[in-house]
N, C-alpha and C. Protein backbone atom coordinates (compact mmCIF):
# COMPACT_ATOMS: atom_id res chain seq x y z
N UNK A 1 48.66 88.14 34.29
CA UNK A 1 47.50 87.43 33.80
C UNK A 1 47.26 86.21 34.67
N UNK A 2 46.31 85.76 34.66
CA UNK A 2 45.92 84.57 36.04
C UNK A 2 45.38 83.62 35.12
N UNK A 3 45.85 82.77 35.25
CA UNK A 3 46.28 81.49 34.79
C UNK A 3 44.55 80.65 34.95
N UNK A 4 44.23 80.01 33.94
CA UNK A 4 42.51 79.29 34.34
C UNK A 4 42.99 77.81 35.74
N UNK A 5 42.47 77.98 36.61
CA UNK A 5 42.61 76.80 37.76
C UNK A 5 43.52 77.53 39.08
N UNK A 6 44.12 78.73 38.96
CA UNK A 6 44.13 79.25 40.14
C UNK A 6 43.69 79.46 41.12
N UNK A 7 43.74 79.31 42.24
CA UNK A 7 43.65 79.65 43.60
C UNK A 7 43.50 81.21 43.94
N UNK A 8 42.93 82.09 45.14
CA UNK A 8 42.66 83.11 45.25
C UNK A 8 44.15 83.13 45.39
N UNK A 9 44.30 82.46 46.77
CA UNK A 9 46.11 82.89 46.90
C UNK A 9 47.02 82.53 46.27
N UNK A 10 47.28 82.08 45.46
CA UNK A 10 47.93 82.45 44.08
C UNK A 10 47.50 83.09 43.07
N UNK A 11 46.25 83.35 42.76
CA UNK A 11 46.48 84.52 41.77
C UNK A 11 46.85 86.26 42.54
N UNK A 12 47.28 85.94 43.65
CA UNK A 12 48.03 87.49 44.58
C UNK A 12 49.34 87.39 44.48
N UNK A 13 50.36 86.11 43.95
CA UNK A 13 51.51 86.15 43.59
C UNK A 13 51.63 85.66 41.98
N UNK A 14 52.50 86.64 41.81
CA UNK A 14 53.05 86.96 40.56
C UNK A 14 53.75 85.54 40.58
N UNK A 15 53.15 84.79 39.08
CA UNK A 15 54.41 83.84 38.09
C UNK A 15 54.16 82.45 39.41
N UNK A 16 53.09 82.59 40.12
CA UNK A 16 53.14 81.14 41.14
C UNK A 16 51.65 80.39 40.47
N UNK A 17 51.68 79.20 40.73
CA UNK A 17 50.89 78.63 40.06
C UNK A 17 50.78 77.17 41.27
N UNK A 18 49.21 76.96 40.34
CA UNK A 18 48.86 75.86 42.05
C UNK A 18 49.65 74.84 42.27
N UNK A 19 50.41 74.25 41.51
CA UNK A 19 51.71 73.19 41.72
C UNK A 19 52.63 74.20 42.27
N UNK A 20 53.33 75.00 42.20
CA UNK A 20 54.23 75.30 42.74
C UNK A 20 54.35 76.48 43.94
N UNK A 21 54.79 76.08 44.81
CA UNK A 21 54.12 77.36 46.35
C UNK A 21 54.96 78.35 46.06
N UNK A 22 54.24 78.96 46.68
CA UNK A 22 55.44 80.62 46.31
C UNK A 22 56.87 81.05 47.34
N UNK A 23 57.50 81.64 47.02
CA UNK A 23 58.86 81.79 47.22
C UNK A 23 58.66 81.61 49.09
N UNK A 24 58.01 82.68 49.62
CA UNK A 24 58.07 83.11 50.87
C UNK A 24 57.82 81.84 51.60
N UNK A 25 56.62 81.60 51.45
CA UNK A 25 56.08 80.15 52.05
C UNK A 25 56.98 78.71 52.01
N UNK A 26 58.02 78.82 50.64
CA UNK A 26 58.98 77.82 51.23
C UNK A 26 60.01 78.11 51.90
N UNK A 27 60.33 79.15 51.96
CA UNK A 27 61.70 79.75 52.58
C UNK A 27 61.12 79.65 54.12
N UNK A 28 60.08 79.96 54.25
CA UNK A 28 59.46 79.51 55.45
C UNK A 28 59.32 78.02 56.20
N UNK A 29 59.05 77.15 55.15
CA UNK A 29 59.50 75.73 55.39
C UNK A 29 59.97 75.51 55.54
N UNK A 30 61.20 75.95 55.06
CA UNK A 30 62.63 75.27 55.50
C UNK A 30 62.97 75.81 56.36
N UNK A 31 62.96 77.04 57.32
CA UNK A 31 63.29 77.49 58.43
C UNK A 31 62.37 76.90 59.26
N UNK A 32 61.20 76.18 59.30
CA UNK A 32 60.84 75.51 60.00
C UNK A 32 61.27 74.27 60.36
N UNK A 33 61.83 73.48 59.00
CA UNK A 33 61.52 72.09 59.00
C UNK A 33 63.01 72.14 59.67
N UNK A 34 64.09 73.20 59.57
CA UNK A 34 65.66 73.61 59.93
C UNK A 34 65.64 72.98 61.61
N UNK A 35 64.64 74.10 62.23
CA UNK A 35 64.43 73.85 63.68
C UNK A 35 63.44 72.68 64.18
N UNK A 36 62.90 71.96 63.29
CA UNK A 36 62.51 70.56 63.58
C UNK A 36 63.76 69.52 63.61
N UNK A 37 64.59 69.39 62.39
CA UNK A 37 65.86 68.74 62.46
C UNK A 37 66.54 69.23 63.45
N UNK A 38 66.53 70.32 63.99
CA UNK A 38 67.73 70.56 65.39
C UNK A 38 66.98 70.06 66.10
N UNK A 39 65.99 70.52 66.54
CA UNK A 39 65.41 69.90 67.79
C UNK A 39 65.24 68.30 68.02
N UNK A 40 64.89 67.52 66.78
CA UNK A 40 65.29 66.63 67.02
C UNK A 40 66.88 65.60 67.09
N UNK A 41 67.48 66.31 66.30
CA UNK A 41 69.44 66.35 67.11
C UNK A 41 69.44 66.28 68.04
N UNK A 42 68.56 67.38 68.93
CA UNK A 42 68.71 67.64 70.52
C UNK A 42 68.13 66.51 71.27
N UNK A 43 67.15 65.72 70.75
CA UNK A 43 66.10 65.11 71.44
C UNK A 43 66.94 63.88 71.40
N UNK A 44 67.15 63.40 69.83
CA UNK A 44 68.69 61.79 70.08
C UNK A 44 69.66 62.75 71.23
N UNK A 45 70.00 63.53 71.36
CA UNK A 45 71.65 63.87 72.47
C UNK A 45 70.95 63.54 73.42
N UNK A 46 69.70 64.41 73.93
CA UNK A 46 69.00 63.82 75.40
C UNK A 46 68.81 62.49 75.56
N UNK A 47 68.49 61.60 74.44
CA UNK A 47 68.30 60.43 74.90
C UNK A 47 69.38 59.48 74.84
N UNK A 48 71.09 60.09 74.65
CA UNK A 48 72.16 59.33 75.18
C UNK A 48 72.39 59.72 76.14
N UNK A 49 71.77 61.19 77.00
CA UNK A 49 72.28 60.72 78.28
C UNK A 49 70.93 60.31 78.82
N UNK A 50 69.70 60.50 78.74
CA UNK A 50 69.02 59.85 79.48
C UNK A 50 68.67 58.71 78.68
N UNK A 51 69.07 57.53 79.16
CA UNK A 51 68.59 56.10 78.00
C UNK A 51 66.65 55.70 78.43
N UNK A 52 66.27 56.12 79.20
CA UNK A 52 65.07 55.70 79.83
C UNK A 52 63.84 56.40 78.71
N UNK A 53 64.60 57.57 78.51
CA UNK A 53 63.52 58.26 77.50
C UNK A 53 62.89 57.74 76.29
N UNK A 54 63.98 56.89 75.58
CA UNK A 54 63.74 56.29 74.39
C UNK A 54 64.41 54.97 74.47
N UNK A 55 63.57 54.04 75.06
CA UNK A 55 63.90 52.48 75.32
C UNK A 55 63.72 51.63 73.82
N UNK A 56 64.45 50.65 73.82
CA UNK A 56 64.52 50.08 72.75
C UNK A 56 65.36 50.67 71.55
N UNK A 57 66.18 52.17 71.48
CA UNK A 57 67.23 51.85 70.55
C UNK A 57 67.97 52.38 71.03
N UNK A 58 69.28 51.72 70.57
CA UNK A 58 70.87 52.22 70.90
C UNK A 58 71.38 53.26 70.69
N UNK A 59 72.78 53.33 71.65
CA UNK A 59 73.22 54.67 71.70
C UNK A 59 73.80 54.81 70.40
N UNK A 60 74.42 53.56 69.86
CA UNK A 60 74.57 54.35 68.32
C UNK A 60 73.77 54.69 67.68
N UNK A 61 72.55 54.30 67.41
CA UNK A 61 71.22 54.67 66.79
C UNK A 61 71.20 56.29 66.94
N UNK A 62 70.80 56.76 68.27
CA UNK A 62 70.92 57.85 68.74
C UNK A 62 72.07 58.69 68.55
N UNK A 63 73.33 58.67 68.62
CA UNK A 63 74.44 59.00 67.69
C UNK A 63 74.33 59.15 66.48
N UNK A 64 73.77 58.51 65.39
CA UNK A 64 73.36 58.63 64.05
C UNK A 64 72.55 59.30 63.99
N UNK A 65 71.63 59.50 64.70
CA UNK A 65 70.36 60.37 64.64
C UNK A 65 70.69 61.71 65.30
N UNK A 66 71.68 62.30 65.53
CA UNK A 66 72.43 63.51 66.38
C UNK A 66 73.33 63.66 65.16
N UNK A 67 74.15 63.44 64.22
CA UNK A 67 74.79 63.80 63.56
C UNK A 67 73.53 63.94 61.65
N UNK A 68 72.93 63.15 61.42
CA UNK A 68 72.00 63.06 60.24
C UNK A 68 71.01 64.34 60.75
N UNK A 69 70.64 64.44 61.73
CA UNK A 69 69.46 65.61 62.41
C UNK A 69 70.07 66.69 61.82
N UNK A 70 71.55 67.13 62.87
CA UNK A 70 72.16 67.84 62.55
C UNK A 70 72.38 68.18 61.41
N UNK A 71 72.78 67.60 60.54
CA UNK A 71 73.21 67.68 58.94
C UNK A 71 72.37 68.56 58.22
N UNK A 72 70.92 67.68 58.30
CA UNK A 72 69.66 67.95 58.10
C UNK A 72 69.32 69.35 57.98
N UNK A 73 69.34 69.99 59.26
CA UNK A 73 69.28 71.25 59.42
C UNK A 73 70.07 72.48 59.00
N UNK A 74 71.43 71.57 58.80
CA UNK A 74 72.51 72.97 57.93
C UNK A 74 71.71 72.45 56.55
N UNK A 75 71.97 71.39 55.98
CA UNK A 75 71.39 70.95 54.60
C UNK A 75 70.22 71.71 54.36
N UNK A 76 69.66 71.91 55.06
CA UNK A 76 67.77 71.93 54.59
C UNK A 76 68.15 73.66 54.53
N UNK A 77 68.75 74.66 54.91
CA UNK A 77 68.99 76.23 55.22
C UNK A 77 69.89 76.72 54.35
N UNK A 78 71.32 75.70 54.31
CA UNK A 78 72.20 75.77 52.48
C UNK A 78 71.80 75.42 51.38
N UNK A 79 71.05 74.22 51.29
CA UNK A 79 71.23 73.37 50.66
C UNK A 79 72.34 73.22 49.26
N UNK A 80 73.43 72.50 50.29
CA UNK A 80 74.36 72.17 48.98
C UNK A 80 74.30 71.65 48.26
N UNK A 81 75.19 71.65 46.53
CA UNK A 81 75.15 71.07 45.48
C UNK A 81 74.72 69.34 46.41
N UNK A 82 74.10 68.47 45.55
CA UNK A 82 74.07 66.71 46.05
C UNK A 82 73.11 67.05 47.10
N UNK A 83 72.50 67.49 47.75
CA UNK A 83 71.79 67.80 49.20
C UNK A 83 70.41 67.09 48.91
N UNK A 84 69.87 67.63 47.20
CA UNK A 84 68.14 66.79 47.21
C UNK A 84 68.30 65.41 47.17
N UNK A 85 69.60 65.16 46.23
CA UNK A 85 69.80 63.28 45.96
C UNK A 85 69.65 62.65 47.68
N UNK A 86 70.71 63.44 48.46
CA UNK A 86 70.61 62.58 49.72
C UNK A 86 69.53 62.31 50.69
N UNK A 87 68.85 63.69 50.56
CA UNK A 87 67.26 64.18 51.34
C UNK A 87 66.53 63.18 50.87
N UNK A 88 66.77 62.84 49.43
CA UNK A 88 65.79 61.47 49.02
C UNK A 88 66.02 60.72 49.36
N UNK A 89 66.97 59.92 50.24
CA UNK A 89 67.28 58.55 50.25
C UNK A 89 66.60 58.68 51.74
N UNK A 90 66.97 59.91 52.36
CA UNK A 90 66.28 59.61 53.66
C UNK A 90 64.91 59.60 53.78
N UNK A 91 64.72 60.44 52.98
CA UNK A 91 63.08 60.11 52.40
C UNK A 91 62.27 58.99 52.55
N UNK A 92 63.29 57.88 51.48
CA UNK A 92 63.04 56.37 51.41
C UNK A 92 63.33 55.43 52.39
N UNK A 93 64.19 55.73 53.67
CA UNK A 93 64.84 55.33 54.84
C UNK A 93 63.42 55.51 55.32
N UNK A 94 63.31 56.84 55.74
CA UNK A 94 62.19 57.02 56.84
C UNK A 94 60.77 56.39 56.36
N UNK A 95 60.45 56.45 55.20
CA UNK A 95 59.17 55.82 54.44
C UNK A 95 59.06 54.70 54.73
N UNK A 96 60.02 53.61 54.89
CA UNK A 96 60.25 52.16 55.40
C UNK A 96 60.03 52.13 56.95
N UNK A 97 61.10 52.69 57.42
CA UNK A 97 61.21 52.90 59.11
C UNK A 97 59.72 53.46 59.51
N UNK A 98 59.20 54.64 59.80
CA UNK A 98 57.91 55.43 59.88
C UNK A 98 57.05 54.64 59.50
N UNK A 99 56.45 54.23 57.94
CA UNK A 99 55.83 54.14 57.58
C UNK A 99 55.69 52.64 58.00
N UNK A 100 56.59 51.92 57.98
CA UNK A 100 56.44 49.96 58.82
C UNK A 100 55.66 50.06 60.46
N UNK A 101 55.97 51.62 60.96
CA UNK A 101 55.84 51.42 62.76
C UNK A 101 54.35 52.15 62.24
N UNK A 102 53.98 52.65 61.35
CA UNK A 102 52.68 53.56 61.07
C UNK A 102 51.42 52.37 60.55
N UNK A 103 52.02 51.15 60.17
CA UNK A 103 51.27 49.84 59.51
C UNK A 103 50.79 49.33 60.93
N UNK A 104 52.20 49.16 61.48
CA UNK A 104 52.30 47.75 62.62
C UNK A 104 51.37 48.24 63.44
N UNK A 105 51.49 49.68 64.10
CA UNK A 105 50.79 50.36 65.18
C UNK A 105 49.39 50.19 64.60
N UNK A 106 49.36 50.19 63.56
CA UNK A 106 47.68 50.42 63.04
C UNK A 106 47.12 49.15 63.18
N UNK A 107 47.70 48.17 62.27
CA UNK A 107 47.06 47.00 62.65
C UNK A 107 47.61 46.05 63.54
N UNK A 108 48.00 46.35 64.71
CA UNK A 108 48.06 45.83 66.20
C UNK A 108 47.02 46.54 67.41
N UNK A 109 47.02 47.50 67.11
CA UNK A 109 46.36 48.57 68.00
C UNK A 109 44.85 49.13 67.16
N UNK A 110 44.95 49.34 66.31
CA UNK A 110 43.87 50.14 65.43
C UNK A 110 43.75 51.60 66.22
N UNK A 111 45.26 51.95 66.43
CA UNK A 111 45.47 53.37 66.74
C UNK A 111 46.68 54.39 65.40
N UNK A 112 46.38 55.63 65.63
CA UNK A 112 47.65 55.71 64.44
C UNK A 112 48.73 56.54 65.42
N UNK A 113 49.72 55.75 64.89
CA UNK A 113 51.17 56.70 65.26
C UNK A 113 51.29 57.82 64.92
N UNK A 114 50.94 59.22 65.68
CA UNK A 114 50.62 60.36 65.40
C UNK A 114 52.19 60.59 65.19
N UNK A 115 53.11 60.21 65.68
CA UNK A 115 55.03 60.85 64.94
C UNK A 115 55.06 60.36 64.00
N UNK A 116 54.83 59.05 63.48
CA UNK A 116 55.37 58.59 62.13
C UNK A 116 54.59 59.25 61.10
N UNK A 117 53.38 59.32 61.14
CA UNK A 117 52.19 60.15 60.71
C UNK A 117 53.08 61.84 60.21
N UNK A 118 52.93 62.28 61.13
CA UNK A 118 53.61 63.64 61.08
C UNK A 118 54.92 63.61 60.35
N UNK A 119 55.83 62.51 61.32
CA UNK A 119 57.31 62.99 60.09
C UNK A 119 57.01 62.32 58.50
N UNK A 120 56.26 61.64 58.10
CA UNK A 120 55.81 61.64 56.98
C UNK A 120 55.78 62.17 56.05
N UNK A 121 54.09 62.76 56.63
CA UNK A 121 53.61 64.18 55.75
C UNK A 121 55.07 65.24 56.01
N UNK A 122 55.47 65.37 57.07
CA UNK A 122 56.53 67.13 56.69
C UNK A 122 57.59 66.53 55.60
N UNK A 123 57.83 65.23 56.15
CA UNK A 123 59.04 64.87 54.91
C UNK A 123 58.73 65.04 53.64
N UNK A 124 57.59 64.59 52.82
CA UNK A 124 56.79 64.59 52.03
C UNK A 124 56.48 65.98 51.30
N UNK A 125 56.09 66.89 52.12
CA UNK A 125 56.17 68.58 51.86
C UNK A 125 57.61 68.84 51.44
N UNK A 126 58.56 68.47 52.19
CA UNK A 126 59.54 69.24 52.15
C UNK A 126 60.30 68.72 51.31
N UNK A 127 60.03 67.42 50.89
CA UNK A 127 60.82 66.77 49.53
C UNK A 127 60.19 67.62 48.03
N UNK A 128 58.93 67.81 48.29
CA UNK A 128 57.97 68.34 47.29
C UNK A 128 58.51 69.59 46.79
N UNK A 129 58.63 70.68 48.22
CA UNK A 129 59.67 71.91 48.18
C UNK A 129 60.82 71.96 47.18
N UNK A 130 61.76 70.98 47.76
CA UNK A 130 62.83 71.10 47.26
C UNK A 130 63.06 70.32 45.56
N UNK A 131 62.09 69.95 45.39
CA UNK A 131 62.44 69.46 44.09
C UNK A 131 61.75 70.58 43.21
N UNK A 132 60.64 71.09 43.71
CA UNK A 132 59.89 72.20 42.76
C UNK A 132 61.18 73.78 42.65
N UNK A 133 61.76 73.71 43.89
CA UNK A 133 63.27 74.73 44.08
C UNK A 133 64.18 74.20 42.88
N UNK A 134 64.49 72.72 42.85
CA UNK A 134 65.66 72.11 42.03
C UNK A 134 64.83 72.09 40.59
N UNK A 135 63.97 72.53 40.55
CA UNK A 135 63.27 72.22 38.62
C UNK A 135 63.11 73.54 38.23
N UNK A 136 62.84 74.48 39.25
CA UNK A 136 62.98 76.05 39.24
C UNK A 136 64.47 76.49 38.40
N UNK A 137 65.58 76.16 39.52
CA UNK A 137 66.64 76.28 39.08
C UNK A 137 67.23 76.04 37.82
N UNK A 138 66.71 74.67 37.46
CA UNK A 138 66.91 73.54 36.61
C UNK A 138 66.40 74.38 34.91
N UNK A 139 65.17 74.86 35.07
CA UNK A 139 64.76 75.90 34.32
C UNK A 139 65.50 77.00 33.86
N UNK A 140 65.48 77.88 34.77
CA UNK A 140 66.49 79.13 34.83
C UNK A 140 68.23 79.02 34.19
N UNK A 141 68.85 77.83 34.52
CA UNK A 141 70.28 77.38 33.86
C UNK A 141 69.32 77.14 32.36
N UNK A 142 68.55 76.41 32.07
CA UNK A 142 68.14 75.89 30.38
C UNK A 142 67.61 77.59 29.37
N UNK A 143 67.19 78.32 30.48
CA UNK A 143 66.50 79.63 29.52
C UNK A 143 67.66 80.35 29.31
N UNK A 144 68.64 80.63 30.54
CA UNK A 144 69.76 81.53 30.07
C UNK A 144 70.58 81.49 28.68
N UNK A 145 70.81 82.71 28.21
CA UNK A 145 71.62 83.04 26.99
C UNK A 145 72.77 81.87 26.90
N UNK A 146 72.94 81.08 26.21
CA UNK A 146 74.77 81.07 26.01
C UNK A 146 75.37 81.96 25.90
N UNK A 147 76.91 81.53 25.72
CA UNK A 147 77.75 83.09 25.35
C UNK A 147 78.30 82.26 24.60
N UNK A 148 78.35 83.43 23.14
CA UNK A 148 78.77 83.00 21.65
C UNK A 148 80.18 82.52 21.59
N UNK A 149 80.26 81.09 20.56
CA UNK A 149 81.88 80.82 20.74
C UNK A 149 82.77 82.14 19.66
C-alpha cells in the first residue's frame, strides 16, 4: 500500500518511505563514502612525504588524518558496535573545523570553499544514513518476541 506523501521512487520500494532511503542506495553510500575515507588516508600519507602539497599543517596533523581516514573507512563498511557515537563526534569536529574555513573563506573572499562545502554535505548524508540504519535496528530488537521466563 503507498503511503499518502510518497515519492514515485519510493512508492517502487517496498516498506521505504520519504524519510528513510532504501536499503540499496545506502549500502551504496557507504561503499562510496568507504573509498572517499581511503582516498583521503592516501592523500594525508602523500602529504607526509610531499610537505609542499598541503602547507600550513603538520606532519602530525597528517598522521592523524592517515590513521582517523583509515578507521573511517573500515568503520563506515563494518560498522562496529560504538561506531555512530564516534562518527558523531567527528561530525562535530569537522562542523567546527570545515564549517569555520567555509565562514572565513566566505567572508574574506566572498568565494565558497567548494571541500569544506562538500565534506559537509557527504558528512551530513552519511550521519543521516547511519542513524536511520541505527533506529531501523533499534526497532527490529523492540518488535522481536521475548522468550518466555
Amino acid at each position: 500500500m503507498r503511503h499518502a506523501g510518497c515519492t514515485l521512487a519510493h512508492a517502487a520500494v517496498p516498506h521505504a518511505s520519504p524519510t528513510q532511503p532504501p536499503r540499496r542506495a545506502t549500502a551504496q553510500l557507504f561503499v562510496a563514502a568507504a573509498i572517499a575515507f581511503g582516498c583521503a588516508a592516501v592523500y594525508h600519507l602523500l602529504a607526509l612525504a610531499f610537505p609542499t602539497w598541503a602547507e600550513g599543517s603538520s606532519p602530525a596533523r597528517h598522521l592523524g588524518f592517515v590513521a582517523i581516514n583509515g578507521a573511517l573507512a573500515f568503520g563506515i563498511l563494518k560498522r562496529p558496535r560504538g561506531f555512530f557515537p564516534v562518527f558523531s563526534v567527528l561530525c562535530v569536529q569537522q562542523l567546527v573545523s570545515h564549517g569555520g574555513d567555509l565562514v572565513r573563506t566566505w567572508q574574506a573572499q566572498r568565494q565558497l570553499d567548494t571541500l569544506s562545502a562538500l565534506v559537509l554535505v557527504a558528512l551530513a548524508l552519511i550521519w543521516w544514513a547511519l542513524w536511520h540504519e541505527r533506529r531501523e535496528q533499534r526497532e527490529k530488537l523492540s518488535d522481536s518476541p521475548r522468550p518466555a521466563d
